[in-house]
PDB file of N, CA and C in Angstrom:
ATOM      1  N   UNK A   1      10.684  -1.768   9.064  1.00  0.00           N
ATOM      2  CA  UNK A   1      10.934  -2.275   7.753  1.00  0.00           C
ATOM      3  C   UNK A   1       9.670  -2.353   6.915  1.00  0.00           C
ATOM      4  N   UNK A   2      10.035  -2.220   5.692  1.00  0.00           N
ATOM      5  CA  UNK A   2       8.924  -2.907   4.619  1.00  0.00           C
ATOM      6  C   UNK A   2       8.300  -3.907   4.790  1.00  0.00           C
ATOM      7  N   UNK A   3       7.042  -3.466   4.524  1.00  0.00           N
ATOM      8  CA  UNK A   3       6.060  -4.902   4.299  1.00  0.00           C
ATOM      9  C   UNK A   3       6.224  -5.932   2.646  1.00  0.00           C
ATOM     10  N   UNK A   4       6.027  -7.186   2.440  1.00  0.00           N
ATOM     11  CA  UNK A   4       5.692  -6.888   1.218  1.00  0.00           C
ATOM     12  C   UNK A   4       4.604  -6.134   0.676  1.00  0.00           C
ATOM     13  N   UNK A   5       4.006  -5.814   1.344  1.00  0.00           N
ATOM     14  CA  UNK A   5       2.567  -4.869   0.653  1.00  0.00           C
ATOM     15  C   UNK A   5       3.062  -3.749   0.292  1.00  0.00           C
ATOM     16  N   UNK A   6       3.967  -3.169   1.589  1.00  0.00           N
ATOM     17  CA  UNK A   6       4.778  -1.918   0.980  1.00  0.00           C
ATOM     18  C   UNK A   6       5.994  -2.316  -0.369  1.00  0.00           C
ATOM     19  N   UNK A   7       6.807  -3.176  -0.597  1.00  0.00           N
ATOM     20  CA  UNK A   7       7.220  -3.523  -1.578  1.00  0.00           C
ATOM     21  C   UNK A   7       6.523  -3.490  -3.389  1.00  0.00           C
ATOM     22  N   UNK A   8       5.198  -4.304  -2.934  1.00  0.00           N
ATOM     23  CA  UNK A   8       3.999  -3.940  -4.413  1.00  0.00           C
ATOM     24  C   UNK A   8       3.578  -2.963  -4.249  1.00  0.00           C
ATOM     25  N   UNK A   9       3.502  -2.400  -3.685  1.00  0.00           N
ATOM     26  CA  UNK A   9       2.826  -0.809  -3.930  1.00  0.00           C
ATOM     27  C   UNK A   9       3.724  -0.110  -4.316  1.00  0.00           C
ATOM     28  N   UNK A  10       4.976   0.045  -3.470  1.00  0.00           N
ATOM     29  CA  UNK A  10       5.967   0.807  -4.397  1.00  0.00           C
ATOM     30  C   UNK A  10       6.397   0.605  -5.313  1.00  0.00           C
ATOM     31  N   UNK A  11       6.518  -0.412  -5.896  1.00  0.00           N
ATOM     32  CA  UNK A  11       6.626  -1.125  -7.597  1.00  0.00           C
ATOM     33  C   UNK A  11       5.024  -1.294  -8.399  1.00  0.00           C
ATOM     34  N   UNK A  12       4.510  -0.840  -7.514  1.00  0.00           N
ATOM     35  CA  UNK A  12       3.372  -0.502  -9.013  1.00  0.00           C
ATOM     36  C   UNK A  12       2.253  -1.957  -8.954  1.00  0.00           C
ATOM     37  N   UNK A  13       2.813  -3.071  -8.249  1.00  0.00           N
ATOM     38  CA  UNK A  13       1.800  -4.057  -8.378  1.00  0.00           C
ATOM     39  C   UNK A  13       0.463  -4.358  -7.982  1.00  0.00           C
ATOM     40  N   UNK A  14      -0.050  -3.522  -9.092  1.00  0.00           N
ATOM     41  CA  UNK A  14      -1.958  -3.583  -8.357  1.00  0.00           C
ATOM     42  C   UNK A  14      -2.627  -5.112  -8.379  1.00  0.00           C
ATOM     43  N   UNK A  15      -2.094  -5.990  -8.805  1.00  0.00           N
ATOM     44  CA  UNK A  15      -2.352  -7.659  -8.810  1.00  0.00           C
ATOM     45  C   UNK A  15      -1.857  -7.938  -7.512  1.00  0.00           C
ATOM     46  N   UNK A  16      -0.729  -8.129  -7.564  1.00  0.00           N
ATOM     47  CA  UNK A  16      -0.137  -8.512  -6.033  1.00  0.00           C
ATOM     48  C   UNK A  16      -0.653  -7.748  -5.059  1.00  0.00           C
ATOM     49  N   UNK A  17      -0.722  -6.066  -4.671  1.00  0.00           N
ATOM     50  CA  UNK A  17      -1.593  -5.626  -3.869  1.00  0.00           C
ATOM     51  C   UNK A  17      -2.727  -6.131  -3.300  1.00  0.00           C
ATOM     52  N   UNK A  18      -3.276  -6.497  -4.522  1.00  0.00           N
ATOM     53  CA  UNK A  18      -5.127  -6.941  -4.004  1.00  0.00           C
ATOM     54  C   UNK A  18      -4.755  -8.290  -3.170  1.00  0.00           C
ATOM     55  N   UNK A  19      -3.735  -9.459  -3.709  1.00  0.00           N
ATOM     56  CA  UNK A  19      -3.984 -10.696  -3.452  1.00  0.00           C
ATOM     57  C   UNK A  19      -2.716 -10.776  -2.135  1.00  0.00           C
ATOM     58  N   UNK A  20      -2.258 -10.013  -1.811  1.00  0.00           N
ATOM     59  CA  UNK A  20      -1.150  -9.579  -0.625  1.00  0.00           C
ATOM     60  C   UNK A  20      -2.782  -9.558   0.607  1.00  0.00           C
ATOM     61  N   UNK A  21      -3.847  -8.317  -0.011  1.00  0.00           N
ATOM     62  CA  UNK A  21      -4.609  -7.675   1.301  1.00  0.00           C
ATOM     63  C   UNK A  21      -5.537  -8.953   1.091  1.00  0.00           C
ATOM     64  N   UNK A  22      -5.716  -9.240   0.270  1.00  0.00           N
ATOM     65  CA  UNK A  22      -6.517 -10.803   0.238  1.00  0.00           C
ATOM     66  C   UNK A  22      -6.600 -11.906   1.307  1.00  0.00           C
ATOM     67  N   UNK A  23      -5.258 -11.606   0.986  1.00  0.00           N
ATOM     68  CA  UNK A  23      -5.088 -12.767   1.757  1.00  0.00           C
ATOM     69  C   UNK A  23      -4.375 -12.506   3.760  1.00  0.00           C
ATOM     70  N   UNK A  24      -4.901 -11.233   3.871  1.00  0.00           N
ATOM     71  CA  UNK A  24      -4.335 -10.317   5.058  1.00  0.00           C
ATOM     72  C   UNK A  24      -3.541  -9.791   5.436  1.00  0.00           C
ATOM     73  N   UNK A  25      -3.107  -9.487   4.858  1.00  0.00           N
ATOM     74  CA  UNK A  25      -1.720  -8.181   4.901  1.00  0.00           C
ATOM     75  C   UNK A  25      -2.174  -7.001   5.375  1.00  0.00           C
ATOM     76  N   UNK A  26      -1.734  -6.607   6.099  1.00  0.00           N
ATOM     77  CA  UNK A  26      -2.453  -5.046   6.810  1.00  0.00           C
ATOM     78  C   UNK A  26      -2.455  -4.159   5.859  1.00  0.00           C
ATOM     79  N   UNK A  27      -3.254  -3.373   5.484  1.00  0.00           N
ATOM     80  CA  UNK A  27      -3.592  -2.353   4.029  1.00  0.00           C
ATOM     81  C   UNK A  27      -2.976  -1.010   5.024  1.00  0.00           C
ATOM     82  N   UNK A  28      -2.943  -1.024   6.511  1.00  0.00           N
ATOM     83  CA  UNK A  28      -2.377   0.119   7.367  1.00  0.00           C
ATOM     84  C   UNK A  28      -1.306   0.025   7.838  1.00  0.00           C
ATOM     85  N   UNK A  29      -0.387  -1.157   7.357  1.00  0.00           N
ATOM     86  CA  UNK A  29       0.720  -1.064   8.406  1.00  0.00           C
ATOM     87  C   UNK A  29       2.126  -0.081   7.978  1.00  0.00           C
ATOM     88  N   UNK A  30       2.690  -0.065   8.890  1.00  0.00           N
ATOM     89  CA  UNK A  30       3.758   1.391   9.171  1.00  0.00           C
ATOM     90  C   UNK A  30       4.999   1.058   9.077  1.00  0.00           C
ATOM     91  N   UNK A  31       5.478   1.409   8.241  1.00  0.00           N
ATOM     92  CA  UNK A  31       7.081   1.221   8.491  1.00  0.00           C
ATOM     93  C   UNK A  31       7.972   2.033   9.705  1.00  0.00           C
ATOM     94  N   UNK A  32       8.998   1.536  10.101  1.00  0.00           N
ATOM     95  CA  UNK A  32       9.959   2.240  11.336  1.00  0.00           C
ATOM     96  C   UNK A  32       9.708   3.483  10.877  1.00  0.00           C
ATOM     97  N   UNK A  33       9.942   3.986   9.665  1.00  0.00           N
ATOM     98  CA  UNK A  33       9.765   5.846   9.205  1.00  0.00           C
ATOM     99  C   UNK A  33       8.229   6.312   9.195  1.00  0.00           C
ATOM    100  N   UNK A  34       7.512   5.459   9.546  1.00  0.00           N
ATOM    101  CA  UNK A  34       6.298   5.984   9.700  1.00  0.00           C
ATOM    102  C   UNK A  34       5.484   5.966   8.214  1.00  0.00           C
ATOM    103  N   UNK A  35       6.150   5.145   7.307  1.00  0.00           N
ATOM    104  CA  UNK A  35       5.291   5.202   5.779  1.00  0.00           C
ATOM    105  C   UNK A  35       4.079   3.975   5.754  1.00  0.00           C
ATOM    106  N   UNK A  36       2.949   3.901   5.253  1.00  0.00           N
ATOM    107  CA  UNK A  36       2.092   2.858   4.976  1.00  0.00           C
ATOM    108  C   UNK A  36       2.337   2.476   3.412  1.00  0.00           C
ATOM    109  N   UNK A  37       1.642   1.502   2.792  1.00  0.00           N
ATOM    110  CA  UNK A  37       1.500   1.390   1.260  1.00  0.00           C
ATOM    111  C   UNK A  37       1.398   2.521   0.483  1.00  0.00           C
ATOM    112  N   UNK A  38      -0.082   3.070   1.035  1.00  0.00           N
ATOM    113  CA  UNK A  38      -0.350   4.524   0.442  1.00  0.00           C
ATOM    114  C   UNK A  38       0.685   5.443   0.377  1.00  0.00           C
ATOM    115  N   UNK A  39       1.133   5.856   1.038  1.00  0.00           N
ATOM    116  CA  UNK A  39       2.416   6.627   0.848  1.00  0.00           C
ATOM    117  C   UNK A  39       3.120   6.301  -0.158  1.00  0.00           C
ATOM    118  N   UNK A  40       4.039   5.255   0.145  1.00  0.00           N
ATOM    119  CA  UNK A  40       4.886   4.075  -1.277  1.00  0.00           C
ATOM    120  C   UNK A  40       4.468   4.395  -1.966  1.00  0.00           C
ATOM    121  N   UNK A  41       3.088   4.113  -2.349  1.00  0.00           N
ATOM    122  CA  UNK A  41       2.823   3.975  -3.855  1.00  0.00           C
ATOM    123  C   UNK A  41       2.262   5.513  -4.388  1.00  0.00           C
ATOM    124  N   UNK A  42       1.675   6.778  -3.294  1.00  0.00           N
ATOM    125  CA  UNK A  42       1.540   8.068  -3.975  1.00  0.00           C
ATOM    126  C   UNK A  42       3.344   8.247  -3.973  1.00  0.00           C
ATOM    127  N   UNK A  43       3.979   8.664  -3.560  1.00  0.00           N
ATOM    128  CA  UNK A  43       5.306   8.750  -3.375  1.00  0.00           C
ATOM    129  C   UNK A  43       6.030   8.445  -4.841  1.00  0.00           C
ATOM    130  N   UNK A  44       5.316   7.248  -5.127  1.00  0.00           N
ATOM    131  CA  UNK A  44       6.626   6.389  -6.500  1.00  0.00           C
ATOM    132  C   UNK A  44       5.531   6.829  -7.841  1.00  0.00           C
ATOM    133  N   UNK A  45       4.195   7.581  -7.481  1.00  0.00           N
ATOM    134  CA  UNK A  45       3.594   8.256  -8.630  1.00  0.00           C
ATOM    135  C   UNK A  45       2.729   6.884  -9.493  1.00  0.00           C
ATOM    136  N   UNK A  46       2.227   5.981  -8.143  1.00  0.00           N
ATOM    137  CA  UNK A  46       1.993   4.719  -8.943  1.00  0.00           C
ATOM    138  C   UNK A  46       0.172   5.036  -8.668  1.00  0.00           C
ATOM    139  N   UNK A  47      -0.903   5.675  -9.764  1.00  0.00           N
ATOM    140  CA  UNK A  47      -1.796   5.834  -8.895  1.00  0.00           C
ATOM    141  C   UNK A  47      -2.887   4.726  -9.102  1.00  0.00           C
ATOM    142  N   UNK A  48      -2.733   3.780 -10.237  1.00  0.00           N
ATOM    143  CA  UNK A  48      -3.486   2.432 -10.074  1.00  0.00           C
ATOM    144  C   UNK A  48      -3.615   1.855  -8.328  1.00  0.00           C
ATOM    145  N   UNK A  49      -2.716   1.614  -7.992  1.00  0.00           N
ATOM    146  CA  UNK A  49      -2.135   1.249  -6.851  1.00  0.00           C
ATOM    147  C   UNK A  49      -2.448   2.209  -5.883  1.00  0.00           C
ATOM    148  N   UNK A  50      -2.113   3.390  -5.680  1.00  0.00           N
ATOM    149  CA  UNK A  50      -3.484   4.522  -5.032  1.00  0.00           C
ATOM    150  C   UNK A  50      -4.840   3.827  -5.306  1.00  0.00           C
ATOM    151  N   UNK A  51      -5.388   4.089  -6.323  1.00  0.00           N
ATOM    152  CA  UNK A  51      -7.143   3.914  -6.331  1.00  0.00           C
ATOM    153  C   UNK A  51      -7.258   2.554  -5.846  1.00  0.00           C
ATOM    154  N   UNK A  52      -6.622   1.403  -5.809  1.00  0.00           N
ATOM    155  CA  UNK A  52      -6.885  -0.151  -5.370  1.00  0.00           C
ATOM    156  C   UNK A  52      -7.228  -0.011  -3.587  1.00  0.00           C
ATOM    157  N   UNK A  53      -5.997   0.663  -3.149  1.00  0.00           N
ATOM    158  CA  UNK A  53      -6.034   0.790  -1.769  1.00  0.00           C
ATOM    159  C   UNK A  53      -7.114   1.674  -1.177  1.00  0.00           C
ATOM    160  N   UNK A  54      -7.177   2.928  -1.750  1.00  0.00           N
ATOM    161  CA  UNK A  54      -8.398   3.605  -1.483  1.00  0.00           C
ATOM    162  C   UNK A  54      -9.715   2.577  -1.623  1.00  0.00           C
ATOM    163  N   UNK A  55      -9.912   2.233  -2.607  1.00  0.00           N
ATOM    164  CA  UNK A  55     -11.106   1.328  -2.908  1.00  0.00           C
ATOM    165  C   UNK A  55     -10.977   0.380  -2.225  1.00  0.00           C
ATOM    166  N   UNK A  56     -10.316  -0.210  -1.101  1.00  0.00           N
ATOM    167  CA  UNK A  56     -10.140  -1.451  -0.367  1.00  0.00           C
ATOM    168  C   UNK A  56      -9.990  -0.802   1.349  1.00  0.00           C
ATOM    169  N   UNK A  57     -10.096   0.499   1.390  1.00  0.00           N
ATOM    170  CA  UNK A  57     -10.471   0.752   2.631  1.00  0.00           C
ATOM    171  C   UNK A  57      -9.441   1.047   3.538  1.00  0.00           C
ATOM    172  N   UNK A  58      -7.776   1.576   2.464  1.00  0.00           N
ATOM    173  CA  UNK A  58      -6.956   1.885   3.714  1.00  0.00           C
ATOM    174  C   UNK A  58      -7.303   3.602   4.109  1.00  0.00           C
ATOM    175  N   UNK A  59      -6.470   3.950   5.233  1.00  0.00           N
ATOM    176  CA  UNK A  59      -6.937   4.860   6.076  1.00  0.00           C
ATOM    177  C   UNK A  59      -5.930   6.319   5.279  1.00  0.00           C
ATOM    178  N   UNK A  60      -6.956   6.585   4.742  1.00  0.00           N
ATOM    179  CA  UNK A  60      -6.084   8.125   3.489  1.00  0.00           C
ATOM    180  C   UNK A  60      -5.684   9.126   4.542  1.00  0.00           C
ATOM    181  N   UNK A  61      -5.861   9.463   5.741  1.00  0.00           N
ATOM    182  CA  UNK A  61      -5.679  10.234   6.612  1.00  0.00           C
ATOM    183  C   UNK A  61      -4.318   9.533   7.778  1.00  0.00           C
ATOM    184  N   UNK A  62      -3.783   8.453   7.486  1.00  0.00           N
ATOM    185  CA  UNK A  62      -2.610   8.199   8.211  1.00  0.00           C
ATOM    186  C   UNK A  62      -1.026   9.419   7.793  1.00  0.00           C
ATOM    187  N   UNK A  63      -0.454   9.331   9.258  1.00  0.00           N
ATOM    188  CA  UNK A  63       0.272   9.946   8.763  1.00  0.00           C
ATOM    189  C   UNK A  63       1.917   9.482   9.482  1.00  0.00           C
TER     190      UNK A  63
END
């Protein structure tokens, strides 16, 4: 299942993102289908939300 992290990322929330990994939310974690945030949010064309996560150190090479 979805994280909420995966939830703001796929809706675009680069506020909630930051204060989700802030406060420890895995910036890598995997859904049952194998998706992370990054995905979600390149996927839904959200790329604020791309550059936050990149710039916060998730792993661009998961797959």
């Amino acid at each position: 299942g979805a994280t909420p992290l995966h939830i703001a990322a796929f809706n675009g929330k680069t506020d909630c993102v930051r204060l989700l990994i802030s406060w420890g939310a895995n910036i890598n974690s995997v859904t049952t289908e194998g998706c992370t945030p990054l995905h979600y949010a390149a996927y839904m064309g959200k790329s604020d939300v791309v550059r936050v996560l990149l710039a916060l150190g998730c792993d661009a090479s998961a797959r």
